[in-house]
C-alpha atoms as a PDB file:
ATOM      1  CA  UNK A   1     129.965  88.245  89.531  1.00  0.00           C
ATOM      2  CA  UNK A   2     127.881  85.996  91.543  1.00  0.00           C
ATOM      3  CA  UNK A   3     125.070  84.076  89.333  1.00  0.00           C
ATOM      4  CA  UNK A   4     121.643  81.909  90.157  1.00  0.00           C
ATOM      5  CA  UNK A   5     120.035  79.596  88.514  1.00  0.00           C
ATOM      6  CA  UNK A   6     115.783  79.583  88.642  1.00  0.00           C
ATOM      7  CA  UNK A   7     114.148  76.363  88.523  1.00  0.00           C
ATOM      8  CA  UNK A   8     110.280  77.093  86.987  1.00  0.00           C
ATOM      9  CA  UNK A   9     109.273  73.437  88.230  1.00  0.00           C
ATOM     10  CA  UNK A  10     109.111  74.565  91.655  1.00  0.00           C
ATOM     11  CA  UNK A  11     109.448  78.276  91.108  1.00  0.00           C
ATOM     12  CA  UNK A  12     113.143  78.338  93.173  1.00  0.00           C
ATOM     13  CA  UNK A  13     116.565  80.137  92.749  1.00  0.00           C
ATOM     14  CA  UNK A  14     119.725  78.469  93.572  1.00  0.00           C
ATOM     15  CA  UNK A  15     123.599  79.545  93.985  1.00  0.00           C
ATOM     16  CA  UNK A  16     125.696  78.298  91.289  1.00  0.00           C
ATOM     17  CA  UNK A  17     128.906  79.342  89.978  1.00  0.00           C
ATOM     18  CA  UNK A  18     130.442  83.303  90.216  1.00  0.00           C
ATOM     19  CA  UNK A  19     132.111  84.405  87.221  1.00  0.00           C
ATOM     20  CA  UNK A  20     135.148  85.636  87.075  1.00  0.00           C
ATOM     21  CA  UNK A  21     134.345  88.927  87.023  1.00  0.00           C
ATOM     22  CA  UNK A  22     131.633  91.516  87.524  1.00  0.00           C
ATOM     23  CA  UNK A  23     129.913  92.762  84.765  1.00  0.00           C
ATOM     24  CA  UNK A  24     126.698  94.734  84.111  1.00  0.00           C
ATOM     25  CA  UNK A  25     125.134  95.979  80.904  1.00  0.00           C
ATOM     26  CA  UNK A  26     126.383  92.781  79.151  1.00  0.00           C
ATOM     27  CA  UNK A  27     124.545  90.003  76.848  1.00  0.00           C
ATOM     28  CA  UNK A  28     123.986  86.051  77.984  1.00  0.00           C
ATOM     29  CA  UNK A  29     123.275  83.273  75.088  1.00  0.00           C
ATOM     30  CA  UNK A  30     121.982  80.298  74.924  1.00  0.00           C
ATOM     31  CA  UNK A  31     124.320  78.338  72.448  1.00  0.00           C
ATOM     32  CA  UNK A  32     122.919  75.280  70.615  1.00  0.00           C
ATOM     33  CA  UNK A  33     125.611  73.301  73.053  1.00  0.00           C
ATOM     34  CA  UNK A  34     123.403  74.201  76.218  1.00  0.00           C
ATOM     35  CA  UNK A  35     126.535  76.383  77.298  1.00  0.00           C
ATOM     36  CA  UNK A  36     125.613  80.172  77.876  1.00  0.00           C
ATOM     37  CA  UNK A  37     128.042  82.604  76.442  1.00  0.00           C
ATOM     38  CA  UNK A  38     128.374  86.180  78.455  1.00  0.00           C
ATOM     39  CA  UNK A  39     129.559  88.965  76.387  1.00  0.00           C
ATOM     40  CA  UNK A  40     130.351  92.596  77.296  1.00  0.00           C
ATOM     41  CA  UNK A  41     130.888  93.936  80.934  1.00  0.00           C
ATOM     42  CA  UNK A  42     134.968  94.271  80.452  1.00  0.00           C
ATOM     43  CA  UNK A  43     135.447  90.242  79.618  1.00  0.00           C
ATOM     44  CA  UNK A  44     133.678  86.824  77.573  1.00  0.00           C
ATOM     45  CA  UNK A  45     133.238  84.212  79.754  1.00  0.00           C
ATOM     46  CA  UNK A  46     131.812  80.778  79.176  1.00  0.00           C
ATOM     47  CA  UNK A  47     129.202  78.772  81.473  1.00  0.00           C
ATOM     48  CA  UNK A  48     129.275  75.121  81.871  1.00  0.00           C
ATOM     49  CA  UNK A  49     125.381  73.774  83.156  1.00  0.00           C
ATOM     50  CA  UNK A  50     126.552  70.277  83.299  1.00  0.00           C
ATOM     51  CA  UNK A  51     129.379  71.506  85.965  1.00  0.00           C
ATOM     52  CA  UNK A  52     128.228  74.815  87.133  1.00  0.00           C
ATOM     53  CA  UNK A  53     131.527  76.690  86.096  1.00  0.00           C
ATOM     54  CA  UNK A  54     132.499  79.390  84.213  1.00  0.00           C
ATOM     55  CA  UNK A  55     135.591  80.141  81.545  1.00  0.00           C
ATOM     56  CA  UNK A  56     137.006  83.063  80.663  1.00  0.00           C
ATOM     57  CA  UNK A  57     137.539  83.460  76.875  1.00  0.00           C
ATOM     58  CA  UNK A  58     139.434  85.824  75.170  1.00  0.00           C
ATOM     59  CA  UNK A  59     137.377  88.381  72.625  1.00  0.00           C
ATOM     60  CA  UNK A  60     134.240  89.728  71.985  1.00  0.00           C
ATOM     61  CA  UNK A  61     132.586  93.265  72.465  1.00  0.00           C
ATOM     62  CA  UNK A  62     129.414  94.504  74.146  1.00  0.00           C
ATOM     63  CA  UNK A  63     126.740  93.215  72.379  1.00  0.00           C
ATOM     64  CA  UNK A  64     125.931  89.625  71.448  1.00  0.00           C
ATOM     65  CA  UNK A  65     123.218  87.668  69.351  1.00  0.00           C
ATOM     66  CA  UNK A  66     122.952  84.147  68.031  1.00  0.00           C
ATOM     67  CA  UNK A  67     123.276  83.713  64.518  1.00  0.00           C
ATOM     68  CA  UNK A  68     121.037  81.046  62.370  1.00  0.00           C
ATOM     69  CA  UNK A  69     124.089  79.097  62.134  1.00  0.00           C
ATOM     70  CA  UNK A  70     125.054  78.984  65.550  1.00  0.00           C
ATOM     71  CA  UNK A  71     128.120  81.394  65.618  1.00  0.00           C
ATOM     72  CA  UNK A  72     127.920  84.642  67.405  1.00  0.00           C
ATOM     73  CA  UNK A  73     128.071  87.955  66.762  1.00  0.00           C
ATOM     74  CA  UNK A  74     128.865  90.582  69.053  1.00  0.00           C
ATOM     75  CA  UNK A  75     128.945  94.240  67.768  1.00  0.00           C
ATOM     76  CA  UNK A  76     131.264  97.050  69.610  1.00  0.00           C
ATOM     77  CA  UNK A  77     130.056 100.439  70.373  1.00  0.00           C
ATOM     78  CA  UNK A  78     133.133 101.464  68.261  1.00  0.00           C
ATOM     79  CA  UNK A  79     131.364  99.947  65.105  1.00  0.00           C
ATOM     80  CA  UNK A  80     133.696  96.995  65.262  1.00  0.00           C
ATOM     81  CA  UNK A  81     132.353  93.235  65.208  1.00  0.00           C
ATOM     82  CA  UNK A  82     133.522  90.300  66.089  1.00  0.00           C
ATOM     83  CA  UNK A  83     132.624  86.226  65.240  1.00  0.00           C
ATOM     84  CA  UNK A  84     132.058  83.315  68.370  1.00  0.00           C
ATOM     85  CA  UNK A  85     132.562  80.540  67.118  1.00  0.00           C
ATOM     86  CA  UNK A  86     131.611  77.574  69.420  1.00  0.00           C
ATOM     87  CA  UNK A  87     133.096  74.583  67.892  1.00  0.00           C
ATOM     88  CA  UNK A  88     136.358  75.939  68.287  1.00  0.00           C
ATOM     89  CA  UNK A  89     135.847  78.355  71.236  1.00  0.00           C
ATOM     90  CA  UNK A  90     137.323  81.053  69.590  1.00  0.00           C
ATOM     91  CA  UNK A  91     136.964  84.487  68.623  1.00  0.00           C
ATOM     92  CA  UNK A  92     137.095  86.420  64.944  1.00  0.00           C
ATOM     93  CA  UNK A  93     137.358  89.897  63.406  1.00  0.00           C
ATOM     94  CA  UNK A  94     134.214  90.261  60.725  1.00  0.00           C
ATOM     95  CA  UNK A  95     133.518  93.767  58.767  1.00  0.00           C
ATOM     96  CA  UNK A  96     132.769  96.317  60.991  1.00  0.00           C
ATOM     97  CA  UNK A  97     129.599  98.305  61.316  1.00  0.00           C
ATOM     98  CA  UNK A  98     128.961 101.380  58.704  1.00  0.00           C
ATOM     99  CA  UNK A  99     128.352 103.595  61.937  1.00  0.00           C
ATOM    100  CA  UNK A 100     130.009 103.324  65.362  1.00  0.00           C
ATOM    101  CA  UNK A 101     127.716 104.471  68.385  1.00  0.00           C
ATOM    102  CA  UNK A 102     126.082 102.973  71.612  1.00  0.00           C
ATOM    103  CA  UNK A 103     123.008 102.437  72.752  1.00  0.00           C
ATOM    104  CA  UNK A 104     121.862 100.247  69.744  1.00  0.00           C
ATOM    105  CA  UNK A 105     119.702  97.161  69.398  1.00  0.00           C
ATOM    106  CA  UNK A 106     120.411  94.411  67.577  1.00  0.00           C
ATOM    107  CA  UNK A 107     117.595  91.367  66.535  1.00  0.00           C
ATOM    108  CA  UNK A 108     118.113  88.387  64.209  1.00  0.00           C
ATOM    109  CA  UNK A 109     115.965  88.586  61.403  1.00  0.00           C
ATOM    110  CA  UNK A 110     114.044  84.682  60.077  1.00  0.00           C
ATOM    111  CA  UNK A 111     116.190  85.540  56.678  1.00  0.00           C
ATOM    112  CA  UNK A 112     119.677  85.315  58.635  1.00  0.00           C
ATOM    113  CA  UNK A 113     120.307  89.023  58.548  1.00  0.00           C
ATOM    114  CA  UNK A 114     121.248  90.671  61.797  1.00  0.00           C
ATOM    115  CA  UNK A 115     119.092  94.575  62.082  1.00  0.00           C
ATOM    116  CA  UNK A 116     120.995  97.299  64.112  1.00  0.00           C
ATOM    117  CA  UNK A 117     118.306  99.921  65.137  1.00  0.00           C
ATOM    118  CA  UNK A 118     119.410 103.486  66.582  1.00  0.00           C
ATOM    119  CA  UNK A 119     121.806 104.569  69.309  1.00  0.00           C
ATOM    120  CA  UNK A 120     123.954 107.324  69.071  1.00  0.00           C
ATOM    121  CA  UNK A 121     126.993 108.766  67.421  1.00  0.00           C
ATOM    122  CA  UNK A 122     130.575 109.267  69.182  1.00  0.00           C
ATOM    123  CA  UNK A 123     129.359 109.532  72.450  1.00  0.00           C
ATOM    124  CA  UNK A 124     125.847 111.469  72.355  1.00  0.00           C
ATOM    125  CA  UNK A 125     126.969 113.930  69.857  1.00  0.00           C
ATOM    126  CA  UNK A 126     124.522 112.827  67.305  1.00  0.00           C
ATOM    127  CA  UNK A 127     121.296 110.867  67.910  1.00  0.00           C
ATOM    128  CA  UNK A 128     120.755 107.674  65.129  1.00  0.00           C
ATOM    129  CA  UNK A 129     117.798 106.792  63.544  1.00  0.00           C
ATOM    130  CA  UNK A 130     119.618 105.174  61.214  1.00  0.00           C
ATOM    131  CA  UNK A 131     119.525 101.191  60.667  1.00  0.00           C
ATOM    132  CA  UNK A 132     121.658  98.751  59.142  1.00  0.00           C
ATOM    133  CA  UNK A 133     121.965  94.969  58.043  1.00  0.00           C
ATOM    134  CA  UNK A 134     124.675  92.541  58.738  1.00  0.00           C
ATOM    135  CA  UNK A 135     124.906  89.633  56.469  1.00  0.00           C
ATOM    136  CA  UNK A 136     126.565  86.805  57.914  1.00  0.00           C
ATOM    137  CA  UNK A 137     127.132  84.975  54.935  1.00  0.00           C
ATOM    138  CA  UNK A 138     129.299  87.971  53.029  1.00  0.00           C
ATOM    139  CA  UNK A 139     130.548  89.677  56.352  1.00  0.00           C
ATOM    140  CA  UNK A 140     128.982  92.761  54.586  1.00  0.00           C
ATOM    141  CA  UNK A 141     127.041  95.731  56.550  1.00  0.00           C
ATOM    142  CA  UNK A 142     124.511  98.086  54.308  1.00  0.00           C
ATOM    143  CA  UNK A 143     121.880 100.710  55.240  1.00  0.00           C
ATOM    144  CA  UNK A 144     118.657  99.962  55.531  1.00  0.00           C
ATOM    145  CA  UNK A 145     115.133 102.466  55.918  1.00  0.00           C
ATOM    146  CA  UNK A 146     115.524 104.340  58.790  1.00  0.00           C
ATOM    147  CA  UNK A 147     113.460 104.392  61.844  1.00  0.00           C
ATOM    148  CA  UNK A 148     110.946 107.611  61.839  1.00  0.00           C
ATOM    149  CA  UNK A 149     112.739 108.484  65.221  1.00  0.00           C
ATOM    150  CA  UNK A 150     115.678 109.002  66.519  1.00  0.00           C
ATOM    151  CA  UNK A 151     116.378 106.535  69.972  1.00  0.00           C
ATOM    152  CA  UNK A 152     118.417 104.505  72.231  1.00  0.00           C
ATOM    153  CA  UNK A 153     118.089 102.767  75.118  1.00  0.00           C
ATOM    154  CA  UNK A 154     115.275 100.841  73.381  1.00  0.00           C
ATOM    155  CA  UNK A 155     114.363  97.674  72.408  1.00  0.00           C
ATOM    156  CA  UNK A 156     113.800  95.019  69.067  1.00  0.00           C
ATOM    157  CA  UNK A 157     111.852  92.032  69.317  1.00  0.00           C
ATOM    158  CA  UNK A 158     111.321  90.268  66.177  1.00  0.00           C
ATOM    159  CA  UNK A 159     107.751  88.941  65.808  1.00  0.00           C
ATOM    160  CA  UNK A 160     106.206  85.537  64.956  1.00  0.00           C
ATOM    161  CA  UNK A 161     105.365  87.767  61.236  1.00  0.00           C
ATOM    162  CA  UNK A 162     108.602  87.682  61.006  1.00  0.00           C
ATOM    163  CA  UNK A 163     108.592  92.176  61.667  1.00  0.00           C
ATOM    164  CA  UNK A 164     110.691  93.869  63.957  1.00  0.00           C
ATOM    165  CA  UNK A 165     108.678  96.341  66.962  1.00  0.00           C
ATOM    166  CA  UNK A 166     111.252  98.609  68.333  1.00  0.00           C
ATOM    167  CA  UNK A 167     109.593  99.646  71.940  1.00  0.00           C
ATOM    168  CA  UNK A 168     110.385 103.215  73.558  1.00  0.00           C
ATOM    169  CA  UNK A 169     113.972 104.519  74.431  1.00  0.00           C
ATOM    170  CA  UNK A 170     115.192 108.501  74.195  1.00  0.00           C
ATOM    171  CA  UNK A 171     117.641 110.496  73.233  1.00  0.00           C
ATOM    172  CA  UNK A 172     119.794 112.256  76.012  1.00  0.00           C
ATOM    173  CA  UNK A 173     118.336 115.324  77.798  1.00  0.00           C
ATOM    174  CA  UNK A 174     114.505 114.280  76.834  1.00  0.00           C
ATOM    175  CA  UNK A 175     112.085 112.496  78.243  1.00  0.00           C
ATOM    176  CA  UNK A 176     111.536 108.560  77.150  1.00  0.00           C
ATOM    177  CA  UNK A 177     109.868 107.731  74.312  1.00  0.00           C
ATOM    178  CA  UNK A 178     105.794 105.722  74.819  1.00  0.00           C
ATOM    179  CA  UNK A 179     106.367 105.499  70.816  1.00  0.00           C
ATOM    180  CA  UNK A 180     106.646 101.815  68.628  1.00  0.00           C
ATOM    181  CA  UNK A 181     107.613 101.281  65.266  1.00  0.00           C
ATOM    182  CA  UNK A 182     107.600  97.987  63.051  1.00  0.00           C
ATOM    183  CA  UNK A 183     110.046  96.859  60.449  1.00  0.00           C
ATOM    184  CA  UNK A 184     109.513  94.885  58.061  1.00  0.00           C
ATOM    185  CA  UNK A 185     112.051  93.082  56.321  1.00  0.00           C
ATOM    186  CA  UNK A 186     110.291  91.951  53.128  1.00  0.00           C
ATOM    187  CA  UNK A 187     110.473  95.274  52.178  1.00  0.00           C
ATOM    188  CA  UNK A 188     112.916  96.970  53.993  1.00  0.00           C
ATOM    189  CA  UNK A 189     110.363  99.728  55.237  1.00  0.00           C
ATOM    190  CA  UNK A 190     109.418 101.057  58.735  1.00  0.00           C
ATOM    191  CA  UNK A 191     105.748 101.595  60.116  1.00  0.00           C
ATOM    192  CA  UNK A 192     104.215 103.219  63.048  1.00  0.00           C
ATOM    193  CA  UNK A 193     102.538 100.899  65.552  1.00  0.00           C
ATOM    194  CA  UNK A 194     100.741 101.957  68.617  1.00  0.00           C
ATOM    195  CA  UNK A 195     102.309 103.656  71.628  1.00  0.00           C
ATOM    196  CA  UNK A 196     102.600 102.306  74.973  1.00  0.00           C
ATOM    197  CA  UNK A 197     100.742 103.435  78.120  1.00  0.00           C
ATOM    198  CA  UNK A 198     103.770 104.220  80.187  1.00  0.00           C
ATOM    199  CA  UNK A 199     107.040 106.147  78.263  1.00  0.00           C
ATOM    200  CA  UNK A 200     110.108 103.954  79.303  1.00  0.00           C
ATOM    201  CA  UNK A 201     113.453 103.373  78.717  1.00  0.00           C
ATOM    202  CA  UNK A 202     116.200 100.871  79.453  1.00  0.00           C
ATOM    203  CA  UNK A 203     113.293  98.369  79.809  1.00  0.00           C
ATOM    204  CA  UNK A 204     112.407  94.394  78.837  1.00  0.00           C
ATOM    205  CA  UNK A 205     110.679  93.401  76.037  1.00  0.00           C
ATOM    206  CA  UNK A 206     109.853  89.231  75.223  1.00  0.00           C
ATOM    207  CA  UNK A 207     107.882  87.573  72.829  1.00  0.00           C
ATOM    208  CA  UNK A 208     105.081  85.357  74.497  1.00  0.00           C
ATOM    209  CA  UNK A 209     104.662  81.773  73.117  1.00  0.00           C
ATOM    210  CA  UNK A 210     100.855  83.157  72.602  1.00  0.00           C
ATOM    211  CA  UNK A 211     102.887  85.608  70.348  1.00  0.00           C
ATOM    212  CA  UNK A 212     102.362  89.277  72.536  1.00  0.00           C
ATOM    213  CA  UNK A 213     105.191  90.957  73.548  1.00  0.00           C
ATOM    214  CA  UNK A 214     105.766  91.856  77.384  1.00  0.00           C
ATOM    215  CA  UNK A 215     107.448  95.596  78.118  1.00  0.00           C
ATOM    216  CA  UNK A 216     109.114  94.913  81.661  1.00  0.00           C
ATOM    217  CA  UNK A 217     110.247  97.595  83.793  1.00  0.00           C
ATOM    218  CA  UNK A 218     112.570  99.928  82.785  1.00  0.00           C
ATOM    219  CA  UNK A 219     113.027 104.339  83.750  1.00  0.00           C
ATOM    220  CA  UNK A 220     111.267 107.035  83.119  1.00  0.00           C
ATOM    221  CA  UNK A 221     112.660 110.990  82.341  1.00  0.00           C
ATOM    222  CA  UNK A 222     113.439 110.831  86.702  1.00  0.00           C
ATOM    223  CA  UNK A 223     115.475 108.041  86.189  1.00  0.00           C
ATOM    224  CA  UNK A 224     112.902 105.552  88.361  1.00  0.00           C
END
């Protein structure tokens, strides 16, 4: 639960306030407010910079992205979704997801529509390729071109074009994928892009300000 805070002025870390409770595999956001919203991990909880402390709030699921409008969406591995809305600090219900899994990615498109890439099925049972489209403005979910492979544990950066590169992942019992693909969403059609050097999953990806990508860490089939 503990948390730090890394100053890149004088390239330090510093204690600051400990959640309320521990959490892994969960999202932090940067909300227009300057507060940072944690979702997933069992609870939300809210951070303060100006004090250092956190609040627990009530709602959300594991995954959470910023919206254009400064709400937040946070998509369950169930298929259900709900709304953050800062202003009032509170959670809503919003139309659920077409297909329930985990192990999807979700990145804000420069149109306002959220892109789910991949995952998996009911626990493993069936591995997605399958992509859809949230739009925030109707609440509405509808299926989009589907990847040309089948992965989780992956990840979607959108672009300064304004395209989508998914970067590696797997499906269960296989190695990781070194594979890319790019979406674009002028015409709702995915492309091959080039392969990695090093197959990885679970990894880091973040757009440069000089507009690369970096792939950061992450396991191979081994687990390391």
């Amino acid at each position: 639960s503990t948390c730090e805070l890394y100053n890149p002025t004088t390239g330090t870390w510093s204690s600051t306030g400990s959640m309320h409770s521990g959490k892994r595999d969960h999202s932090a956001i940067l909300l227009n407010n300057n507060f940072v919203l944690v979702v997933g991990g069992g609870s939300s909880e809210l951070y303060n910079p100006s004090l250092g402390i956190w609040d627990e709030i009530s709602g959300g699921k594991n995954n959470g992205l910023l919206l254009a409008d400064g709400r937040v969406l946070s998509v369950g591995d169930d298929g259900s979704c709900m709304l953050y809305n800062p202003s009032s600090e509170n959670w809503g219900s919003t139309g659920g997801k077409v297909i329930g899994g985990t192990g999807f990615k979700v990145a804000l498109l420069n149109n306002g529509l959220v892109l789910v890439t991949g995952g998996d099925a009911r626990g493993g049972w069936r591995n997605l390729s399958s992509c859809e489209l949230y739009d925030p403005n109707t609440k509405n979910w509808s299926i989009t071109d589907s990847m040309s492979q089948a992965r989780q544990q992956h990840t979607a950066t959108l672009l300064n074009s304004g395209q989508v590169l998914v970067v590696g992942g797997r499906v269960p019992d296989d190695p990781p994928f070194s594979s890319c693909e790019l979406y674009n969403p002028s015409t709702g059609l995915w492309s091959s892009a080039a392969s990695m050097d090093q197959a990885r999953r679970s990894h880091t990806t973040i757009l440069l300000n000089n507009g690369q990508v970096l792939v950061a860490g992450g396991r191979d089939y081994n687990g390391d």
